[in-house]
N, C-alpha and C. Protein backbone atom coordinates (compact mmCIF):
# COMPACT_ATOMS: atom_id res chain seq x y z
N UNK A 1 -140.58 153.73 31.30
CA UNK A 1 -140.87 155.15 31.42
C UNK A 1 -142.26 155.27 32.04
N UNK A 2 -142.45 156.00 33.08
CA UNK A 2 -143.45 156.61 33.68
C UNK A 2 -144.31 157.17 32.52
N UNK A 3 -146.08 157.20 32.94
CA UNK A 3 -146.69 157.33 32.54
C UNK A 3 -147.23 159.15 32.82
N UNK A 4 -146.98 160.45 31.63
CA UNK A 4 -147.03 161.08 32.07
C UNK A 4 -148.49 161.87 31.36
N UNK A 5 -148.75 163.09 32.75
CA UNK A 5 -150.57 163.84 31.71
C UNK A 5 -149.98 165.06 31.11
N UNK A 6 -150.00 164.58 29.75
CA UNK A 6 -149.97 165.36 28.76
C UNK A 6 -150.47 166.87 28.22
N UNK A 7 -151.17 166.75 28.72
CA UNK A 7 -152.92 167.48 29.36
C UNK A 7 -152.27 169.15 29.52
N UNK A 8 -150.91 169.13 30.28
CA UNK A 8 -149.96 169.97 30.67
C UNK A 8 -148.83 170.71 30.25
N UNK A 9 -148.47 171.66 30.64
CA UNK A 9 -146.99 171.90 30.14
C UNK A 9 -145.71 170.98 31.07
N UNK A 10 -145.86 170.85 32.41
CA UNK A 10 -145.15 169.87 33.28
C UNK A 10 -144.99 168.86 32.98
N UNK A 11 -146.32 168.18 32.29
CA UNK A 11 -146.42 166.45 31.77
C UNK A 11 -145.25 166.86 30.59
N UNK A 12 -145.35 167.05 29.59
CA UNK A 12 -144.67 167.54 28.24
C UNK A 12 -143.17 167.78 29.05
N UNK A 13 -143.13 168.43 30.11
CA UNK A 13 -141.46 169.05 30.25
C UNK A 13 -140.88 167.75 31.03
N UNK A 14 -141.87 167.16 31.74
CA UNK A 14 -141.11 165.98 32.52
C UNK A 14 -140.68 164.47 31.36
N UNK A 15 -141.30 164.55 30.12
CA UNK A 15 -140.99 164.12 29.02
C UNK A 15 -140.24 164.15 28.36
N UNK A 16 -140.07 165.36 28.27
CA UNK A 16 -138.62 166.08 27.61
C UNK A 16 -137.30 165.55 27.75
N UNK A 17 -137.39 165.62 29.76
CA UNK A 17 -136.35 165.67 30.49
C UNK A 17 -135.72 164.08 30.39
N UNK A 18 -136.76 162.90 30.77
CA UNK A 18 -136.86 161.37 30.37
C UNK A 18 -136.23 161.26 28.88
N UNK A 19 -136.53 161.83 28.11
CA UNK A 19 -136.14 161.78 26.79
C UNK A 19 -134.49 162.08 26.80
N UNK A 20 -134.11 163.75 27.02
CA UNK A 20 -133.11 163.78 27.42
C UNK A 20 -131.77 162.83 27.90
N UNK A 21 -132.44 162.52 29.25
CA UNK A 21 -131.58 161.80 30.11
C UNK A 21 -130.90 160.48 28.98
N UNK A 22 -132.57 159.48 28.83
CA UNK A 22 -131.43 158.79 27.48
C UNK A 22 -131.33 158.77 26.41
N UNK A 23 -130.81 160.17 25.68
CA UNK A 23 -130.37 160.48 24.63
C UNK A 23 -128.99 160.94 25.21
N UNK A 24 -127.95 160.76 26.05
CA UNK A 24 -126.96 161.64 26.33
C UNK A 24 -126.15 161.09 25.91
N UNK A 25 -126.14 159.59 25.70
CA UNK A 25 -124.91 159.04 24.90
C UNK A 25 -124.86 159.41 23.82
N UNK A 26 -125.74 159.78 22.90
CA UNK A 26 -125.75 160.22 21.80
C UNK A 26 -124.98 161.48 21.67
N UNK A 27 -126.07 162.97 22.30
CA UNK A 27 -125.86 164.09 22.27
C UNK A 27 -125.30 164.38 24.20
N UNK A 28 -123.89 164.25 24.62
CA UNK A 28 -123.42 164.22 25.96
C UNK A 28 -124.09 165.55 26.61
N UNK A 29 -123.91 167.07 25.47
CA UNK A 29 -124.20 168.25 25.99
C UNK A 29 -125.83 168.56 26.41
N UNK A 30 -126.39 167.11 26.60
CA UNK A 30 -127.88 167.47 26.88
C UNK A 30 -127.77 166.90 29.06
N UNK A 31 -126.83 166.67 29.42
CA UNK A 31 -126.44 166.56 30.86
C UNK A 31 -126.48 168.04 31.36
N UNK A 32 -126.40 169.40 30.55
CA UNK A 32 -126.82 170.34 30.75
C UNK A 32 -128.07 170.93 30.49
N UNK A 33 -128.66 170.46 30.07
CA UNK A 33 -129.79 171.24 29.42
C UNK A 33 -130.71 171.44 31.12
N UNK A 34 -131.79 172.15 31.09
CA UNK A 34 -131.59 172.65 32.54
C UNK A 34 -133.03 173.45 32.49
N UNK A 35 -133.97 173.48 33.31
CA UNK A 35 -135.52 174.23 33.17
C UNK A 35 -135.23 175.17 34.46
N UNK A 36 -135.53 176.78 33.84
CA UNK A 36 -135.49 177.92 34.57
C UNK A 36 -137.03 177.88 35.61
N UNK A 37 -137.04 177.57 36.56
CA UNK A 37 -138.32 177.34 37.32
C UNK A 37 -139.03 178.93 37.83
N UNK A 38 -138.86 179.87 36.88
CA UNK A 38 -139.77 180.89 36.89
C UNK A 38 -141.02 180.91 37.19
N UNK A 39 -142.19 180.12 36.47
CA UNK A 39 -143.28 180.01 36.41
C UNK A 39 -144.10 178.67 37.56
N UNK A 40 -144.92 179.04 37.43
CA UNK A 40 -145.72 177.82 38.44
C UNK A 40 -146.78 179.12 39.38
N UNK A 41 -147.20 178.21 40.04
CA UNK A 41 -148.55 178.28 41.12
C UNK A 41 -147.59 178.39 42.12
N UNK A 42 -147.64 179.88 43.15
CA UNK A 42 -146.64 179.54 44.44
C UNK A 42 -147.71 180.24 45.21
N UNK A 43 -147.81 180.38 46.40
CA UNK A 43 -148.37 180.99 47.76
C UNK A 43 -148.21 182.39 47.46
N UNK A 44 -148.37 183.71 47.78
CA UNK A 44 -148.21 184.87 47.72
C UNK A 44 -146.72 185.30 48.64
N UNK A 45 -146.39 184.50 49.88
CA UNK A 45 -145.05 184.71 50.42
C UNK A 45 -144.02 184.02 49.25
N UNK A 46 -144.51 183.07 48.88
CA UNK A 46 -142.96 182.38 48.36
C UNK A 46 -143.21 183.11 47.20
N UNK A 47 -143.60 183.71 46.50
CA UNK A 47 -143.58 184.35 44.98
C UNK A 47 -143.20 185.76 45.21
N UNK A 48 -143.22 186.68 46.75
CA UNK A 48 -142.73 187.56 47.26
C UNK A 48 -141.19 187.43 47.25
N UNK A 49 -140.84 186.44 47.98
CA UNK A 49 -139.51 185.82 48.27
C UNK A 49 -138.79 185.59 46.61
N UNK A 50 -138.77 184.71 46.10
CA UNK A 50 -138.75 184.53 44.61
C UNK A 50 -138.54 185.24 44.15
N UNK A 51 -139.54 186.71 43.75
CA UNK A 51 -139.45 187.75 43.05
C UNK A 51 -137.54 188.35 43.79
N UNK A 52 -137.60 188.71 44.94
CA UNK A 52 -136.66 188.90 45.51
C UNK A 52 -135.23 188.57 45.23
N UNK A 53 -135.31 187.17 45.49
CA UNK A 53 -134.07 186.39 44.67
C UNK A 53 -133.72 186.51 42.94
N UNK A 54 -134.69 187.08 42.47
CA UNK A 54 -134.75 187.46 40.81
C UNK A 54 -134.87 186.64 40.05
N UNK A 55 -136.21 185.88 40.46
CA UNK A 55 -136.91 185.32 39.59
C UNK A 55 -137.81 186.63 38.81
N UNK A 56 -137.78 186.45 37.22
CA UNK A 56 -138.54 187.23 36.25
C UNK A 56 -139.69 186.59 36.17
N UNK A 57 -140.72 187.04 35.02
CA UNK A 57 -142.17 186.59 34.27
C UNK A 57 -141.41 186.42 32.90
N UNK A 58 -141.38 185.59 32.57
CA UNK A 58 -141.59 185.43 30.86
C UNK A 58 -139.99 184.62 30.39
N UNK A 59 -139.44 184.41 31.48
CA UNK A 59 -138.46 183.62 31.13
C UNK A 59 -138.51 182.24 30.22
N UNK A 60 -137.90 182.08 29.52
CA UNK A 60 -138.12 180.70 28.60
C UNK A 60 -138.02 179.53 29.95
N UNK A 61 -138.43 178.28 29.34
CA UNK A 61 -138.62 177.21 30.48
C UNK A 61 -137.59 176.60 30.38
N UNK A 62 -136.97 176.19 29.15
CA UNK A 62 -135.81 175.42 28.64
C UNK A 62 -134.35 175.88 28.32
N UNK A 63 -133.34 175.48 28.91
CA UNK A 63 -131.81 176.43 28.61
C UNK A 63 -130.94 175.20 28.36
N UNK A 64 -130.15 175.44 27.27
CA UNK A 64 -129.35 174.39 26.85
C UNK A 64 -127.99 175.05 26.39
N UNK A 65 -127.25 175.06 27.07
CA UNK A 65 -125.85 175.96 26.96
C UNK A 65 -124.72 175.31 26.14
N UNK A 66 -125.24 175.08 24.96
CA UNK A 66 -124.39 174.37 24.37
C UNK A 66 -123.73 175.28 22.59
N UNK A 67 -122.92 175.55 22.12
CA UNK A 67 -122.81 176.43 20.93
C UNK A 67 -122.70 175.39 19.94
N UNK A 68 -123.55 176.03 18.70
CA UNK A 68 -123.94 175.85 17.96
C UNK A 68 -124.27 176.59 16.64
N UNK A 69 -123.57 176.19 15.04
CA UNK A 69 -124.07 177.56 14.13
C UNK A 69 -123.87 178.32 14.53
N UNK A 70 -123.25 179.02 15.45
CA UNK A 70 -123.15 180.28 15.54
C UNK A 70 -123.76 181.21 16.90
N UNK A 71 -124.99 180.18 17.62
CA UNK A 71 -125.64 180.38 18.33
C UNK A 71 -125.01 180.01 19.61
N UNK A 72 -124.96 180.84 21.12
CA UNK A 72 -124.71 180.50 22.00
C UNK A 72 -125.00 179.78 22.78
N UNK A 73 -126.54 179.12 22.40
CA UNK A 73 -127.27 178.19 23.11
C UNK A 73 -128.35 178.52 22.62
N UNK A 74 -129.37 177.78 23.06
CA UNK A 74 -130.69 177.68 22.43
C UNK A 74 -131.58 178.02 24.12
N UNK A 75 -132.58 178.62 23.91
CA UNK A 75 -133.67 178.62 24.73
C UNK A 75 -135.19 178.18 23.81
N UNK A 76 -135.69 177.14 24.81
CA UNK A 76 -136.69 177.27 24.12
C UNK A 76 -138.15 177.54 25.37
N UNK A 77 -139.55 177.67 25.01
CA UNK A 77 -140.67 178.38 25.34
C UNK A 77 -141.26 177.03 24.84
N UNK A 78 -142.07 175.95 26.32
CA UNK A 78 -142.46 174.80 25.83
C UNK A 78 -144.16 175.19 26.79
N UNK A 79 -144.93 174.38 25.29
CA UNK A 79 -146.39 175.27 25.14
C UNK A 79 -147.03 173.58 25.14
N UNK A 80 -148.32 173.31 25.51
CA UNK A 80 -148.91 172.45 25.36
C UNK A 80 -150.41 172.54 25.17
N UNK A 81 -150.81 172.48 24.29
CA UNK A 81 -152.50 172.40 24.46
C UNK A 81 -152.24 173.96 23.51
N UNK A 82 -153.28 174.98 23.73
CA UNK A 82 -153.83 176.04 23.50
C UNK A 82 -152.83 177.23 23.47
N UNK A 83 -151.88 176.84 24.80
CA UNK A 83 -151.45 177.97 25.46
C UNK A 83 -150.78 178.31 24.31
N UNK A 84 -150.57 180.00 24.41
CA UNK A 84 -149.78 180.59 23.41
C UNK A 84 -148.81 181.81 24.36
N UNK A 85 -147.80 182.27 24.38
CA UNK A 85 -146.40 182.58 24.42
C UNK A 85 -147.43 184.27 24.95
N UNK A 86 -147.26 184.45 26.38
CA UNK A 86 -146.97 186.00 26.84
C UNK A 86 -146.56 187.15 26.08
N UNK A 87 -147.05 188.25 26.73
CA UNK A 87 -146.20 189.79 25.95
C UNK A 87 -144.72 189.45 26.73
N UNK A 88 -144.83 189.08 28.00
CA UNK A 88 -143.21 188.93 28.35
C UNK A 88 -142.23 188.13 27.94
N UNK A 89 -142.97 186.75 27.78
CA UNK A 89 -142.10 185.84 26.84
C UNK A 89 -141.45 186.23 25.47
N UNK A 90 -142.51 186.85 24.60
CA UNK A 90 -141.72 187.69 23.68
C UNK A 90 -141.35 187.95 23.55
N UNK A 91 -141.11 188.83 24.59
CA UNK A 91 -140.17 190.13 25.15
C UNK A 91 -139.02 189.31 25.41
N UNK A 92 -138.59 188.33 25.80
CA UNK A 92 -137.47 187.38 26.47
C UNK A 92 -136.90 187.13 25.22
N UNK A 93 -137.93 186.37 24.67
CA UNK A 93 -137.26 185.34 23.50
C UNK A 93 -136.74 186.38 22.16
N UNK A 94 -136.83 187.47 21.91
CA UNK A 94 -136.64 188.91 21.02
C UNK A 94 -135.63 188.98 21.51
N UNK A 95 -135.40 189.66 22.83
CA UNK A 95 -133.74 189.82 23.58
C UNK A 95 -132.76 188.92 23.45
N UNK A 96 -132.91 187.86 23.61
CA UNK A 96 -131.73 186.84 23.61
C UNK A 96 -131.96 185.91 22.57
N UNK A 97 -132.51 186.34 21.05
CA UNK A 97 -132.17 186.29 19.48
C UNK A 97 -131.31 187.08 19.62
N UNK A 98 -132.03 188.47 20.07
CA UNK A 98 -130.72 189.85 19.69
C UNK A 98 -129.11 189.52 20.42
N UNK A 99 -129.21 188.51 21.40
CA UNK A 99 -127.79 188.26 22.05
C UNK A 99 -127.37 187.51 21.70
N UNK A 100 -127.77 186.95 20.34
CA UNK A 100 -126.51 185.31 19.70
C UNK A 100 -127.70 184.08 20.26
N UNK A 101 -128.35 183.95 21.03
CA UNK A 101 -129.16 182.82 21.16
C UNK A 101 -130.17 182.16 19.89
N UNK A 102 -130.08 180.79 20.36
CA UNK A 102 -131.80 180.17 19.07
C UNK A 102 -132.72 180.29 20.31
N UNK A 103 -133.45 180.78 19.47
CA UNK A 103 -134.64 180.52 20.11
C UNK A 103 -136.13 179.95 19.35
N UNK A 104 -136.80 179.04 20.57
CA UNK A 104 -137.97 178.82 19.46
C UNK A 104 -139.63 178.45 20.87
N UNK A 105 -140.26 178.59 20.22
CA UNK A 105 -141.27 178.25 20.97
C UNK A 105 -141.65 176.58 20.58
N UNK A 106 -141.98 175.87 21.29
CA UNK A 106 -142.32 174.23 20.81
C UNK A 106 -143.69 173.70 21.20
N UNK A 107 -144.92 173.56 20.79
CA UNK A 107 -145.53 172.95 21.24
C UNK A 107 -145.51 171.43 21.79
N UNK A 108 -145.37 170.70 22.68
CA UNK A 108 -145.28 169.49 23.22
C UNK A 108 -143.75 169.11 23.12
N UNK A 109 -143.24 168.11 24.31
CA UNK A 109 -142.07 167.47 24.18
C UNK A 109 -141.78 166.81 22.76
N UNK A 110 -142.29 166.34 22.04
CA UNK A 110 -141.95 165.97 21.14
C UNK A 110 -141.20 166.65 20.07
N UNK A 111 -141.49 167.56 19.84
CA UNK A 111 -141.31 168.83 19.34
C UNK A 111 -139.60 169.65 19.26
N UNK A 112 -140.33 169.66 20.83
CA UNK A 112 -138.89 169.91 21.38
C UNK A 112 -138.07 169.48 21.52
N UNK A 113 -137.92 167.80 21.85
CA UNK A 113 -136.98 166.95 21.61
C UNK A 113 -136.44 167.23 19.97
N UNK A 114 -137.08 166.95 19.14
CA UNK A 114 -136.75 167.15 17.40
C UNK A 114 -135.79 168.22 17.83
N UNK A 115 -135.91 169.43 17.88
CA UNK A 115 -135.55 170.65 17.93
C UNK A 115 -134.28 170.72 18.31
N UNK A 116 -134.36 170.19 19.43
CA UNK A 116 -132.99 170.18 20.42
C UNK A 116 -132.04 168.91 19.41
N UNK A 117 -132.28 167.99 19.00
CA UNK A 117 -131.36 166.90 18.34
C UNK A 117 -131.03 167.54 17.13
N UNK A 118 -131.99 168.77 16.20
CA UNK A 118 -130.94 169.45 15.26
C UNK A 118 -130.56 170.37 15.65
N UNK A 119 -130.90 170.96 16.59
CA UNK A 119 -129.90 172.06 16.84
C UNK A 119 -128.36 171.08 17.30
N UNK A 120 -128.44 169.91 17.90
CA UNK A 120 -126.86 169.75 18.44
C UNK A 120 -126.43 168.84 17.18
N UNK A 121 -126.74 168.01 16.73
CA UNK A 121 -126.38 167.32 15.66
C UNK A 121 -127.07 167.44 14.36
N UNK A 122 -127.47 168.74 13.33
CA UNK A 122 -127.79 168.75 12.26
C UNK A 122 -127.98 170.76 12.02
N UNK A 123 -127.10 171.35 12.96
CA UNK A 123 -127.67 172.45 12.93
C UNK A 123 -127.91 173.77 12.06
N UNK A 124 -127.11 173.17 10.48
CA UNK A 124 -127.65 173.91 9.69
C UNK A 124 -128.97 173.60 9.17
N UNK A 125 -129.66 172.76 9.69
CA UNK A 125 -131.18 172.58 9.41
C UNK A 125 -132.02 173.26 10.09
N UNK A 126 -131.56 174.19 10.58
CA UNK A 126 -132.61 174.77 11.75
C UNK A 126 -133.33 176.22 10.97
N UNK A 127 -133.10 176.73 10.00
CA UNK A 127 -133.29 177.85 9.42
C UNK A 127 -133.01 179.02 10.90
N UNK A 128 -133.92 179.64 10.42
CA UNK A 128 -133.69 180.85 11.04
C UNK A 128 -134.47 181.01 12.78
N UNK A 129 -133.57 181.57 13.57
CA UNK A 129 -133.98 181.48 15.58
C UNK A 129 -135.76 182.09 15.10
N UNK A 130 -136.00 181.27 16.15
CA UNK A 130 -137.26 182.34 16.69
C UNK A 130 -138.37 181.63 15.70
N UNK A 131 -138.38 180.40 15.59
CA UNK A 131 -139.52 179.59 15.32
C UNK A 131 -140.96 179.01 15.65
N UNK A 132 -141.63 178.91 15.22
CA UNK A 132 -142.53 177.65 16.40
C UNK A 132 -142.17 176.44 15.56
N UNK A 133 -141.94 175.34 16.59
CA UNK A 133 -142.04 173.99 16.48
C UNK A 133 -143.34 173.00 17.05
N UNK A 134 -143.91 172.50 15.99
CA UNK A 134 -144.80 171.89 16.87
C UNK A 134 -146.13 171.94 16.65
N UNK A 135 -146.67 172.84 16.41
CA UNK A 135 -148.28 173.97 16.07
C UNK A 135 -148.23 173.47 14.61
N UNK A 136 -149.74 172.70 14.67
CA UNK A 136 -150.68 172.69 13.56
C UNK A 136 -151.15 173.86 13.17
């Protein structure tokens, strides 16, 4: 495994994804799991363009379309360091609780990995959507 900077939310998500990949024999429905590329640093044309095509602000980073408990899938909001969760993210992650989704915010891949392995294999352990995972 590549050596990744942590430092980041990218380092943490490209972690995730490594993690993912070989855990699929285990949990197969993580060959879906899938990062909404909303956010980032773009030029002022391509974030013009973008907006256009319907890219939102505050979209969760993480989508895993898999049912579960009851839940239609899980989104999660992956945080590293300091950062803490937008008025829009809120706004996201509130809406699609209210639509049958889990949702949770995670600080670091690690986190999130946990998260994602009970939600698919242990998922009455998850208590109740709309957690943080992760935060000291």
């Amino acid at each position: 495994m590549r050596n990744f900077r942590l430092d980041d939310e990218s380092g943490h998500q490209e972690a995730l994804f490594i993690w993912a990949a070989y855990q699929q024999g285990r949990m197969p429905e993580l060959a879906y799991l899938h990062h909404v590329p909303n956010g980032g640093k773009r030029d002022k044309a391509t974030a013009t363009a973008l907006k256009r095509q319907g890219v939102k602000a505050g979209v969760p980073d993480i989508v895993l379309p898999a049912v579960r408990g009851g839940y239609h899938g899980m989104y999660i909001e992956l945080k590293a360091g300091r950062n803490t969760t937008t008025e829009n993210q809120k706004r996201w992650l509130a809406y699609l609780r209210k639509q049958g989704y889990f949702t949770a915010v995670c600080y670091g891949w690690e986190a999130a990995a946990e998260l994602i392995e009970t939600y698919l294999l242990n998922t009455e352990e998850l208590g109740k959507a709309g957690q943080i995972w992760g935060k000291e």
